[in-house]
Structure formats: C-alpha cells, structure tokens
N, C-alpha and C. Protein backbone atom coordinates (compact mmCIF):
# COMPACT_ATOMS: atom_id res chain seq x y z
N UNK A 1 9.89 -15.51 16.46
CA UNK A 1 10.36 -14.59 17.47
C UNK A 1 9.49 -13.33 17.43
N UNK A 2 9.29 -13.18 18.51
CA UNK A 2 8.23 -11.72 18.77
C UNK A 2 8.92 -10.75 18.51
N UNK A 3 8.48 -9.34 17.68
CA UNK A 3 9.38 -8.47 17.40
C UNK A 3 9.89 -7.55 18.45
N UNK A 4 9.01 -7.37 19.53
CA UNK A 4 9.17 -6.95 20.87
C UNK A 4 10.15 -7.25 21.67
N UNK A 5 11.11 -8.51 21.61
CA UNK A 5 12.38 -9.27 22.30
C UNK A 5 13.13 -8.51 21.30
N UNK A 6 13.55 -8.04 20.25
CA UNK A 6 14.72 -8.03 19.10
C UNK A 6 14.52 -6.43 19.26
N UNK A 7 13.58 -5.98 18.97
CA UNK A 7 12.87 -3.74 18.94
C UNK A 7 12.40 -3.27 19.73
N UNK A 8 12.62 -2.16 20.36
CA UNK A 8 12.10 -1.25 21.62
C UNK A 8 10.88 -1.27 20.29
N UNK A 9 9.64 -1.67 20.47
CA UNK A 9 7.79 -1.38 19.72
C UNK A 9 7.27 -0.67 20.60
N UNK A 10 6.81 0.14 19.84
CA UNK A 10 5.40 1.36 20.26
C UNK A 10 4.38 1.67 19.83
N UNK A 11 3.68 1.45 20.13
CA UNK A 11 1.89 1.54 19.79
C UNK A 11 1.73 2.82 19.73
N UNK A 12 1.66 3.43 18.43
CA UNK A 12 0.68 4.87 18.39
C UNK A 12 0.35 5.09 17.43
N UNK A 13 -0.93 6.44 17.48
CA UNK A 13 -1.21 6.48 16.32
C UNK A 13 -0.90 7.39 15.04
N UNK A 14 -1.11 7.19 14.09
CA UNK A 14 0.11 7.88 13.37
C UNK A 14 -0.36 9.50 12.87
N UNK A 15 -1.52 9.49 13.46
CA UNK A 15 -2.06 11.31 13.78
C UNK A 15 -1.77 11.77 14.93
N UNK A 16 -1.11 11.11 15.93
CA UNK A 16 -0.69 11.31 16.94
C UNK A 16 0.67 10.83 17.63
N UNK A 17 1.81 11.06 16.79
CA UNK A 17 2.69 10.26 16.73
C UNK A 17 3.62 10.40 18.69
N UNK A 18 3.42 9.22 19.48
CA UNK A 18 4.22 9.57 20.95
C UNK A 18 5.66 10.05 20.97
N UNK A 19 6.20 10.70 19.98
CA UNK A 19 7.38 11.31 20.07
C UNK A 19 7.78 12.14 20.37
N UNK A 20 8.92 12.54 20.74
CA UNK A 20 9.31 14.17 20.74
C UNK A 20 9.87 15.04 19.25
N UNK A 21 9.97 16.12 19.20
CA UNK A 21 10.36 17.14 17.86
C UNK A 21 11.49 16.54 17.80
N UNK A 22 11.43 16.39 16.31
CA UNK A 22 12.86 16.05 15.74
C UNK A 22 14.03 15.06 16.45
N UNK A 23 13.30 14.07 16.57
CA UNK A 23 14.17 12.74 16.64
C UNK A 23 14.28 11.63 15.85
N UNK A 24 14.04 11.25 14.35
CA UNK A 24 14.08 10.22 13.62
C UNK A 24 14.95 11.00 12.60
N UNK A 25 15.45 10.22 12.33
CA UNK A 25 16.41 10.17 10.75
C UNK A 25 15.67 9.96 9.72
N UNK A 26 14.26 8.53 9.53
CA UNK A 26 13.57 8.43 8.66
C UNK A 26 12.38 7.94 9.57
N UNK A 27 11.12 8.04 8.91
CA UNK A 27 9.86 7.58 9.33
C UNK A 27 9.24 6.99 8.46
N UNK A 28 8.72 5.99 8.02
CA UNK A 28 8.02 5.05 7.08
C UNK A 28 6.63 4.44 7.32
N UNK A 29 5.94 4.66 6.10
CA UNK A 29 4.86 4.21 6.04
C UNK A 29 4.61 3.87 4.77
N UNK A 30 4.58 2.63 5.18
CA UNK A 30 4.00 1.24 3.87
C UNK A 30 3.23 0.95 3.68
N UNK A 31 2.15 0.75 2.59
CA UNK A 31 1.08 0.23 2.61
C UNK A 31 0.17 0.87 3.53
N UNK A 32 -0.05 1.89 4.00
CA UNK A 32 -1.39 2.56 5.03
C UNK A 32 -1.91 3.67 5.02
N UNK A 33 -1.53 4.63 3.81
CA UNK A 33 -1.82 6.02 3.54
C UNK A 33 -3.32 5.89 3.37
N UNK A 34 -3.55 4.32 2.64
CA UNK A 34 -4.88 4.19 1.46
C UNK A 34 -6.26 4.06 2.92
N UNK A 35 -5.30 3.84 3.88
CA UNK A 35 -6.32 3.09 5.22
C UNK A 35 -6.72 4.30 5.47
N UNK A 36 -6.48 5.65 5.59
CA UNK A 36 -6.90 6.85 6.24
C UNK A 36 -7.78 7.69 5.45
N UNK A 37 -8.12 8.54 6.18
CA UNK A 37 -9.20 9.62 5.27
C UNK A 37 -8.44 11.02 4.58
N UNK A 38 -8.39 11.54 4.07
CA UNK A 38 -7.85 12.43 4.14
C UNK A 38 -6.84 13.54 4.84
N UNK A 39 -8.27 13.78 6.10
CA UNK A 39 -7.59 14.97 6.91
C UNK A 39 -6.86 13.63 7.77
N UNK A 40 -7.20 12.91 8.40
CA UNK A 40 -6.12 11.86 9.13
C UNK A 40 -5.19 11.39 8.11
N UNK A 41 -5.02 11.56 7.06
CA UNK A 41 -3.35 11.42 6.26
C UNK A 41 -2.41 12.58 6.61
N UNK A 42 -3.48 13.75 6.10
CA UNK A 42 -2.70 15.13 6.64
C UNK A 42 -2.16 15.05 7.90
N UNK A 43 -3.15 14.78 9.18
CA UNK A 43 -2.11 14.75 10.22
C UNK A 43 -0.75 13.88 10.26
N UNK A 44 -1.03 12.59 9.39
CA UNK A 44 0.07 11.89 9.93
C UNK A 44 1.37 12.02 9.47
N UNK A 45 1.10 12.92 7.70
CA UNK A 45 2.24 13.51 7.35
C UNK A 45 2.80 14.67 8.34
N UNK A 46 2.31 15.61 8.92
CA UNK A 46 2.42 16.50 9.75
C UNK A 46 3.27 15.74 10.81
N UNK A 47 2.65 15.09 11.26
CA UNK A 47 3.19 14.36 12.86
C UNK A 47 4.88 13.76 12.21
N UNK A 48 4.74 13.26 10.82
CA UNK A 48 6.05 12.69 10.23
C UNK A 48 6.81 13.55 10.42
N UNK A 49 6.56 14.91 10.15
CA UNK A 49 7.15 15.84 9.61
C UNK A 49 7.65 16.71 10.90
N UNK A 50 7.07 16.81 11.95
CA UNK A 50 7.65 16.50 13.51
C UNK A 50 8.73 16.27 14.03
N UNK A 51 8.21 14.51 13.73
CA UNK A 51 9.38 13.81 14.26
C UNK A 51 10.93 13.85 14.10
N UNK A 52 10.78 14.41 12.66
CA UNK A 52 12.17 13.74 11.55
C UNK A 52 12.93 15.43 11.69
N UNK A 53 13.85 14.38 12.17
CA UNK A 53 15.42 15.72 12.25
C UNK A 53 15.63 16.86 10.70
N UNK A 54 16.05 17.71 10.83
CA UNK A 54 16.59 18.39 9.24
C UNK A 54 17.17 17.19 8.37
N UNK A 55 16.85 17.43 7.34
CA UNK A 55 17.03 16.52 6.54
C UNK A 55 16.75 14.90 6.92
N UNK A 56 15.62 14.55 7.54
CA UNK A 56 15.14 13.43 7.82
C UNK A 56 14.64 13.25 6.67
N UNK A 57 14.01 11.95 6.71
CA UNK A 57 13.05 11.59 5.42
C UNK A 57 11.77 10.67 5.91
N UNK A 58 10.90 11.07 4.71
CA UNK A 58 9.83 10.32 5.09
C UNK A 58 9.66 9.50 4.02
N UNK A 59 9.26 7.92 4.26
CA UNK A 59 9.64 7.50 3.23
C UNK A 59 7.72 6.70 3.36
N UNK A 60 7.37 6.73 1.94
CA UNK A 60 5.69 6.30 1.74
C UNK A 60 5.88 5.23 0.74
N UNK A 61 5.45 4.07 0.65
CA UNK A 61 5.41 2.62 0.01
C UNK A 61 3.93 3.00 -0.51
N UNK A 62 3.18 3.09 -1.61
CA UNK A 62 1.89 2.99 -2.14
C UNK A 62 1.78 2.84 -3.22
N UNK A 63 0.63 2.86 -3.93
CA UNK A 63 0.35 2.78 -5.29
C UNK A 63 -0.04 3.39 -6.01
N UNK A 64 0.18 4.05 -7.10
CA UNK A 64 -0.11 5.15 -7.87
C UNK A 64 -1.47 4.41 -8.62
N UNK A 65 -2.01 5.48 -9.71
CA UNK A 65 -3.35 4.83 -10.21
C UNK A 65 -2.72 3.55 -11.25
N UNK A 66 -1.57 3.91 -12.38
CA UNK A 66 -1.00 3.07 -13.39
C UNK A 66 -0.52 1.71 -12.40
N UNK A 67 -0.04 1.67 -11.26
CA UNK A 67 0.24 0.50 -10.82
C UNK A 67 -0.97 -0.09 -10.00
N UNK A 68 -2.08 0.55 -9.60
CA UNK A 68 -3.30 0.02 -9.18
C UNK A 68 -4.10 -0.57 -10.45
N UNK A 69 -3.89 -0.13 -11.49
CA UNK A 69 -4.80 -0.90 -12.89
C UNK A 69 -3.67 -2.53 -13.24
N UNK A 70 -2.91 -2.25 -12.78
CA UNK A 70 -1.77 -3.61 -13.03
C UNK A 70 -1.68 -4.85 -12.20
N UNK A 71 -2.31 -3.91 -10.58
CA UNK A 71 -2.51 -5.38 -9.53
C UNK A 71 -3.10 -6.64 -10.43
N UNK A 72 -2.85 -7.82 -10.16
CA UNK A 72 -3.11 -9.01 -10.17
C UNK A 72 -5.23 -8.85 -10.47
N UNK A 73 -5.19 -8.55 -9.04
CA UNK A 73 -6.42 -8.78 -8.33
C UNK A 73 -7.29 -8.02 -9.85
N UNK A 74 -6.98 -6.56 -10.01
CA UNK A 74 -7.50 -5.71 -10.99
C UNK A 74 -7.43 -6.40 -12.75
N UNK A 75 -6.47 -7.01 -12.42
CA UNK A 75 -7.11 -7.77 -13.91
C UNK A 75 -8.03 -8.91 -13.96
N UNK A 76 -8.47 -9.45 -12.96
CA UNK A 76 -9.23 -10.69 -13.01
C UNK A 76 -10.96 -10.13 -12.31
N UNK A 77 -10.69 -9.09 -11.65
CA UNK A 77 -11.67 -8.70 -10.97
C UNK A 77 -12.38 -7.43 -11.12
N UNK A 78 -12.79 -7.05 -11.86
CA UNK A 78 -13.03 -5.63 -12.83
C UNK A 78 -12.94 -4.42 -11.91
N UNK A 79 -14.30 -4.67 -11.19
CA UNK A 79 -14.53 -3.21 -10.16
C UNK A 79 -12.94 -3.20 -8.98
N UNK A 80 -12.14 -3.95 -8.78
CA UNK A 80 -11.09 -3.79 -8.12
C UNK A 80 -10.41 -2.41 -8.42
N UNK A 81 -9.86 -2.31 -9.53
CA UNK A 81 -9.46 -0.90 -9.64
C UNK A 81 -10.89 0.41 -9.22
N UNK A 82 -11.88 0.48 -9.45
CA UNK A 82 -12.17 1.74 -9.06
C UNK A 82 -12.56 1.20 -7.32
N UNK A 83 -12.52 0.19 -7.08
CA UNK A 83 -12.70 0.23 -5.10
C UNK A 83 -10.94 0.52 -5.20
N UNK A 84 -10.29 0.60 -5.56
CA UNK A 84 -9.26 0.98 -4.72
C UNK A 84 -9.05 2.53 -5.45
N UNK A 85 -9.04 2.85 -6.27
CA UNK A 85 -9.02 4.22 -6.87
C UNK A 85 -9.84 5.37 -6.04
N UNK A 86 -10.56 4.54 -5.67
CA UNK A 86 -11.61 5.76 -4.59
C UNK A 86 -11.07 6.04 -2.88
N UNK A 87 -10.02 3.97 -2.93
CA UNK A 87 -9.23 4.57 -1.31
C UNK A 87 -7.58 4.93 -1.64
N UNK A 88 -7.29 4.83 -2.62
CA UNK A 88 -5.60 5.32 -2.46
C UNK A 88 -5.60 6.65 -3.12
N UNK A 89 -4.98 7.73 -2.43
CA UNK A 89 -4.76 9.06 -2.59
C UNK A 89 -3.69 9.23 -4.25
N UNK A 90 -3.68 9.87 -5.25
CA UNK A 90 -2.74 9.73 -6.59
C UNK A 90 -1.98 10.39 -6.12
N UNK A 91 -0.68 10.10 -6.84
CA UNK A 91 0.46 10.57 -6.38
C UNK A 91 0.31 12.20 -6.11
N UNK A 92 0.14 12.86 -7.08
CA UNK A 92 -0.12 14.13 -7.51
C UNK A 92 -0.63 14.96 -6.15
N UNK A 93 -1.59 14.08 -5.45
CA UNK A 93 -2.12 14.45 -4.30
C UNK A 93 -1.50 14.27 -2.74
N UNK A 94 -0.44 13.58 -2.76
CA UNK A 94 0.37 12.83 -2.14
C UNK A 94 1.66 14.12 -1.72
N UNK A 95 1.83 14.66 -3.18
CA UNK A 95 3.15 15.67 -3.13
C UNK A 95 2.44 16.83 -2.63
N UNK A 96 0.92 17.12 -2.93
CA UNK A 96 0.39 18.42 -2.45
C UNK A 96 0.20 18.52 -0.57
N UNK A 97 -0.03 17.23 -0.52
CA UNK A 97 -0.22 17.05 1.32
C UNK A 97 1.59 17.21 2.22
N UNK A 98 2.15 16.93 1.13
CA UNK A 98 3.90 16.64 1.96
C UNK A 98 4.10 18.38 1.43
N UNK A 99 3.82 18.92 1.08
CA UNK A 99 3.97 20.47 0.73
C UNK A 99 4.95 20.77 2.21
N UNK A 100 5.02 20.88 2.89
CA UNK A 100 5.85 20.97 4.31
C UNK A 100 7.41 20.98 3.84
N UNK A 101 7.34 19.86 3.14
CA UNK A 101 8.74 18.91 2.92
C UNK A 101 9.56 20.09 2.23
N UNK A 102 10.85 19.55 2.51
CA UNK A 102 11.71 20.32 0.88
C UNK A 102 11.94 19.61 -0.18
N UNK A 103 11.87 18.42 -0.53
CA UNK A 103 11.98 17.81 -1.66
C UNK A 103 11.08 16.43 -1.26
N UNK A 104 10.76 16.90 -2.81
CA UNK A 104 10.02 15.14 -2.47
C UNK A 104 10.18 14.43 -3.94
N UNK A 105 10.41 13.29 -3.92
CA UNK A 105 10.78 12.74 -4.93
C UNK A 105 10.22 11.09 -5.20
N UNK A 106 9.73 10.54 -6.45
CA UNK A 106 9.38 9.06 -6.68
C UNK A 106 9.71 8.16 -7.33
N UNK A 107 9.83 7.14 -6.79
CA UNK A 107 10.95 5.59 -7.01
C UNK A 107 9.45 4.90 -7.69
N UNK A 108 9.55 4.17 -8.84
CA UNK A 108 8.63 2.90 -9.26
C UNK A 108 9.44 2.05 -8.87
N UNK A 109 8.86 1.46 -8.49
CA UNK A 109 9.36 -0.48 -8.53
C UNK A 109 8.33 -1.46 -8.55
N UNK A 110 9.58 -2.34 -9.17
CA UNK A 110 8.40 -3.47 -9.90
C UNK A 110 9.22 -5.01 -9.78
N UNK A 111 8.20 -5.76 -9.36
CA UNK A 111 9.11 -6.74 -8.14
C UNK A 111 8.20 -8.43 -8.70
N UNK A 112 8.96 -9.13 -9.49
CA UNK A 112 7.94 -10.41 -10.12
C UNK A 112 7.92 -11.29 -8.99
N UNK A 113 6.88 -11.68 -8.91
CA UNK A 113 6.50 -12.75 -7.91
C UNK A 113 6.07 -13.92 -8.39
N UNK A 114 6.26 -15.51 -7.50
CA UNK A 114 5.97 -16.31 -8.10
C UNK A 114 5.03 -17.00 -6.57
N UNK A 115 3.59 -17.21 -6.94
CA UNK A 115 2.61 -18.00 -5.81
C UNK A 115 2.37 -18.75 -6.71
N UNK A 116 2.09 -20.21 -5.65
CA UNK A 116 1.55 -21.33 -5.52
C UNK A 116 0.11 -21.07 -5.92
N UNK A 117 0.05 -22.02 -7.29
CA UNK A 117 -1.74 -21.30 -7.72
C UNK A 117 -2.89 -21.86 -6.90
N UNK A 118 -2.83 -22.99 -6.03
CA UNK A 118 -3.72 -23.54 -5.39
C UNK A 118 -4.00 -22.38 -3.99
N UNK A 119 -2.78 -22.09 -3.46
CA UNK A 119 -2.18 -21.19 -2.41
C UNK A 119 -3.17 -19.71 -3.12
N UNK A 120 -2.57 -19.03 -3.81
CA UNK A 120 -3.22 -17.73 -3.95
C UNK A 120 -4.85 -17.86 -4.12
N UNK A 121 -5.40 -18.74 -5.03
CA UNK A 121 -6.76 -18.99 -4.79
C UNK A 121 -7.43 -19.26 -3.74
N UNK A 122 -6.75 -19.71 -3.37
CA UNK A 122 -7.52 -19.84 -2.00
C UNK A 122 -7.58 -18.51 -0.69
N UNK A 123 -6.73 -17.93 -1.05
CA UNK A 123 -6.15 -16.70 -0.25
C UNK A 123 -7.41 -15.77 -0.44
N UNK A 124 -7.55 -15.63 -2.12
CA UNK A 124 -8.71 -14.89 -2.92
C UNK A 124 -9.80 -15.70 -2.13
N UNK A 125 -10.16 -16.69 -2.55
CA UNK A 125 -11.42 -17.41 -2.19
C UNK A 125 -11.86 -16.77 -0.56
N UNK A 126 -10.73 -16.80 0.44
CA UNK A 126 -10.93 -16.39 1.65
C UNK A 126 -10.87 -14.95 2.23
N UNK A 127 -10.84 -13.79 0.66
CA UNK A 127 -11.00 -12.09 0.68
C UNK A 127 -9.88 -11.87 1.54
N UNK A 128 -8.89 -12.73 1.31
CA UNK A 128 -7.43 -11.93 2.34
C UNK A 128 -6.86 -10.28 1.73
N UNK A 129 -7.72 -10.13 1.22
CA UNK A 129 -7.31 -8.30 1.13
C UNK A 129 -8.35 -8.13 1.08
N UNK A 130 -8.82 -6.50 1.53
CA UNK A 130 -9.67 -5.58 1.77
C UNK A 130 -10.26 -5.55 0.53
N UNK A 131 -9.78 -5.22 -0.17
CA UNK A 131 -10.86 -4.84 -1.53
C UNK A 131 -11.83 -5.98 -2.09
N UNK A 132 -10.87 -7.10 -1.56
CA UNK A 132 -11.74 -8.85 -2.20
C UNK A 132 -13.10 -8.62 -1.50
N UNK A 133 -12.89 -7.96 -0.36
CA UNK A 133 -14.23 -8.21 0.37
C UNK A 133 -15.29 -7.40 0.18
N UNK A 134 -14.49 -6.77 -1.14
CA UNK A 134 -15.82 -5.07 -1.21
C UNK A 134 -16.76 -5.55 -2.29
N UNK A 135 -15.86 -7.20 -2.66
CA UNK A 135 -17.07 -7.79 -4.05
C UNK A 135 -18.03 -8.44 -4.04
N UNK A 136 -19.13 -8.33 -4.60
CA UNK A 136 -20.48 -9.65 -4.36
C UNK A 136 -20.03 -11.01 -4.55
N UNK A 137 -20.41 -11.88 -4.01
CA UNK A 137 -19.93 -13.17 -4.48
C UNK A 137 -20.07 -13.30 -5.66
N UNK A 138 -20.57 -12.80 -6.54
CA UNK A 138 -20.91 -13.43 -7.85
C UNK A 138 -19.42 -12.79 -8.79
N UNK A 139 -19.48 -11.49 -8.29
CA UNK A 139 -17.66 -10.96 -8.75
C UNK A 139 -16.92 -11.51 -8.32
N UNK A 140 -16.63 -12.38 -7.38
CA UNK A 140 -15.70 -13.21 -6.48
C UNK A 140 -15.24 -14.61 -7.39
N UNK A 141 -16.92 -14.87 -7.56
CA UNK A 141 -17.05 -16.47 -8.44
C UNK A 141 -16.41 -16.10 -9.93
N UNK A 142 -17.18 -15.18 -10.40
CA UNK A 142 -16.31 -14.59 -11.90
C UNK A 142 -14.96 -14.71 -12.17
N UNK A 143 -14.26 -13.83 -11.46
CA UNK A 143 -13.20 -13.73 -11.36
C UNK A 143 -12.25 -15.18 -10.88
N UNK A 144 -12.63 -15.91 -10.08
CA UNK A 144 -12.06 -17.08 -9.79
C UNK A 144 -12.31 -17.89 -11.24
N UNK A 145 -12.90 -17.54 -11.76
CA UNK A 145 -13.31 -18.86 -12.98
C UNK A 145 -12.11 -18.12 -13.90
N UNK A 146 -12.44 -16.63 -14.03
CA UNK A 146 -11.50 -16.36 -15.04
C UNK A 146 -10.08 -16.80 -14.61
N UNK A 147 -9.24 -16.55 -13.55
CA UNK A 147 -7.91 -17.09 -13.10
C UNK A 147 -7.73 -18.83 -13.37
N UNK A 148 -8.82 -19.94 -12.86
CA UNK A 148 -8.56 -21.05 -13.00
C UNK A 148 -8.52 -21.44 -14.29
N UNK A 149 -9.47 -20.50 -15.56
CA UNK A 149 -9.19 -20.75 -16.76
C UNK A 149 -7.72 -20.36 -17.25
N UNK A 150 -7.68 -19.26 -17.12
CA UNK A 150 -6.41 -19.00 -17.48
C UNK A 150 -4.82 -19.54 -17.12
N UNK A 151 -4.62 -20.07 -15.56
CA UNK A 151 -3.80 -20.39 -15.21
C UNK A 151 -4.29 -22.65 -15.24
N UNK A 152 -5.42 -23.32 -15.70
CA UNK A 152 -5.56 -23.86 -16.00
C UNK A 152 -4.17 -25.34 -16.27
N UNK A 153 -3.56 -24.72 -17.34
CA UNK A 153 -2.57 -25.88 -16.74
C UNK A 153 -0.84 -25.31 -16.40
N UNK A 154 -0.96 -25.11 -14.88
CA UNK A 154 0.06 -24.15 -14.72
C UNK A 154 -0.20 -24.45 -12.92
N UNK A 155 0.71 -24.72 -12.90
CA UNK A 155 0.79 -24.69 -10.55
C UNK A 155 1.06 -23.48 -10.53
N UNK A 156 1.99 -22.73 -11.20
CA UNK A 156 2.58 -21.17 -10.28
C UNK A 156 1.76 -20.15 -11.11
N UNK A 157 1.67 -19.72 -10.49
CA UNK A 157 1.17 -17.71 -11.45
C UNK A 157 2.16 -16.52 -10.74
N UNK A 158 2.69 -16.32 -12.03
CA UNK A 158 3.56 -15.49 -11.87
C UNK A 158 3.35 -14.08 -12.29
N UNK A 159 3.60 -13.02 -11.51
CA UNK A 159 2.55 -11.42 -11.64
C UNK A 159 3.95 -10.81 -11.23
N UNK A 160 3.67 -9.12 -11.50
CA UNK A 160 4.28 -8.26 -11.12
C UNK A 160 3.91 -7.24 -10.18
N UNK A 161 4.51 -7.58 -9.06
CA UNK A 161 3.89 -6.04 -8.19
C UNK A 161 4.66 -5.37 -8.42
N UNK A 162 3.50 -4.06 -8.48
CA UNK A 162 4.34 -2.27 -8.67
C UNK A 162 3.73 -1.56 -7.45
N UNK A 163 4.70 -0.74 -7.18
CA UNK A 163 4.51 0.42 -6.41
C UNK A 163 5.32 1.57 -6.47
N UNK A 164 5.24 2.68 -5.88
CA UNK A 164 5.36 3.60 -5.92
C UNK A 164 6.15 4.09 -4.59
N UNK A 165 7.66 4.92 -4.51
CA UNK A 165 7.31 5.14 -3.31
C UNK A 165 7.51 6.44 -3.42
N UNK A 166 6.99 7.55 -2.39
CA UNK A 166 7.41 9.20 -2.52
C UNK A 166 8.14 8.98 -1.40
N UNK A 167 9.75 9.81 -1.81
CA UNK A 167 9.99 10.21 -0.53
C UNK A 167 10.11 11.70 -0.25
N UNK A 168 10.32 12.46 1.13
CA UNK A 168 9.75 13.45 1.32
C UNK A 168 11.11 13.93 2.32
N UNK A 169 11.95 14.64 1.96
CA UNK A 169 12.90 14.91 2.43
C UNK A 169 12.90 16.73 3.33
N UNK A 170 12.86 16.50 4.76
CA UNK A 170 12.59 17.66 5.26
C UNK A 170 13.76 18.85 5.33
C-alpha cells in the first residue's frame, strides 16, 4: 500500500520546511542529519524549531561516535568508522546546533538483530549503504572474507544496532 492512500505526504525540504509557525507537536528526523552539511543541518534544526508548538519536540534517530565504532559494517571493514566519523555530526555537536531548544536530552538504544547470512552478504556485496560504496574493492573483498570466515558455519549473524537519539524539547 502506497503511503500516500493511508497519510496526507509532503515533499519538502527540510531547510525549507512548507509549513506554517508552530504547528507540530513533534518533528522527526531519522537517520539524515549525517546526509547534510553542516550549515544545511543548522537550517533544518531551525526550520524544526519553527514548526513545533511550545513544548513540541524534536526528535533525532543517529549515531554517536561509540555506537558508530560498534556498527556491524565497522568491525569487518576498518576505514568504515572514520568514512562515517567524518559524515555524522557527535553528539556534543548536535546539542550545540539545537541551542534554540529548552531541553535537550539522550536515549541509547540497542536493538539485536538477526539476518540471513547469505541475505546480508549479499546486500554488502551490492554497497546497499553509502559508506560500502566509499570502499575500494579490495576493502570490500577483505572484509567479505573476514565475515564468511567468521560466520563460516552459521546461516544467521546476529549484531547489535545502537543509536542514539537527542531529543530537543522547545
């Protein structure tokens, strides 16, 4: 089902949010702080910070540096942690940009997962995340040898995702 039949969806961008002042209760952003540059994070906290009624919240899904050294990907694939260390903003920096806010506060969570080992290799093999694709093949091939050794006689691999979330209470 298209999400468009079930949710009024709106296309915008999130430095430019199509809303009016102070109409959301909460505004969320998952996973996409790491996609922006700086000053386009700043706006989009700004534009959050807009939207959301007194005491709205803004709620941010990301990864701090301790849960970026823990990804999956970062233990099998060396340079993974510093390509993503150079695109996800640290928390520390995160609370200085929401400075606007009146409270801001952070949740860890940590969530075990269980993939199909033929399934996730292949996912890897095909750079289904951004950072897979920032590696030479030869870091690609490495790293695949190290996982098939290790998970060797085993169908599932079972990992922990962590994240981080700040929330930012106006």
């Amino acid at each position: 089902m298209q999400a468009s039949k079930i949710i009024n969806a709106i296309c915008g961008s999130a430095k430019e949010l199509p809303f009016e002042d102070s109409k959301f209760d909460i505004c969320t952003m998952i996973m996409m702080i790491h996609q922006l540059q700086a000053d386009d994070r700043k706006k989009a906290f700004s534009e959050s910070y807009r939207v959301l009624k007194k005491d709205g919240k803004l709620i941010i899904k990301t990864s701090s540096y301790e849960d970026l050294k823990r990804k999956f990907n970062a233990v099998y694939f060396s340079r993974i942690f510093e390509i993503d260390k150079k695109r996800y903003p640290d928390i520390n920096t995160i609370h200085e940009e929401l400075k606007m806010f009146n409270k801001i506060k952070d949740i860890h969570t940590s969530v075990k997962v269980k993939y199909d080992k033929e399934d996730l290799i292949n996912r890897i093999r095909l750079r289904r995340t951004s950072n897979l694709s920032m590696l030479t093949d030869e870091e690609l091939k490495q790293g695949l040898d190290k996982i098939e050794q290790e998970y060797k006689n085993s169908s599932i691999i079972e990992c922990d995702i962590e994240n981080t979330f700040v929330i930012a209470e106006k």
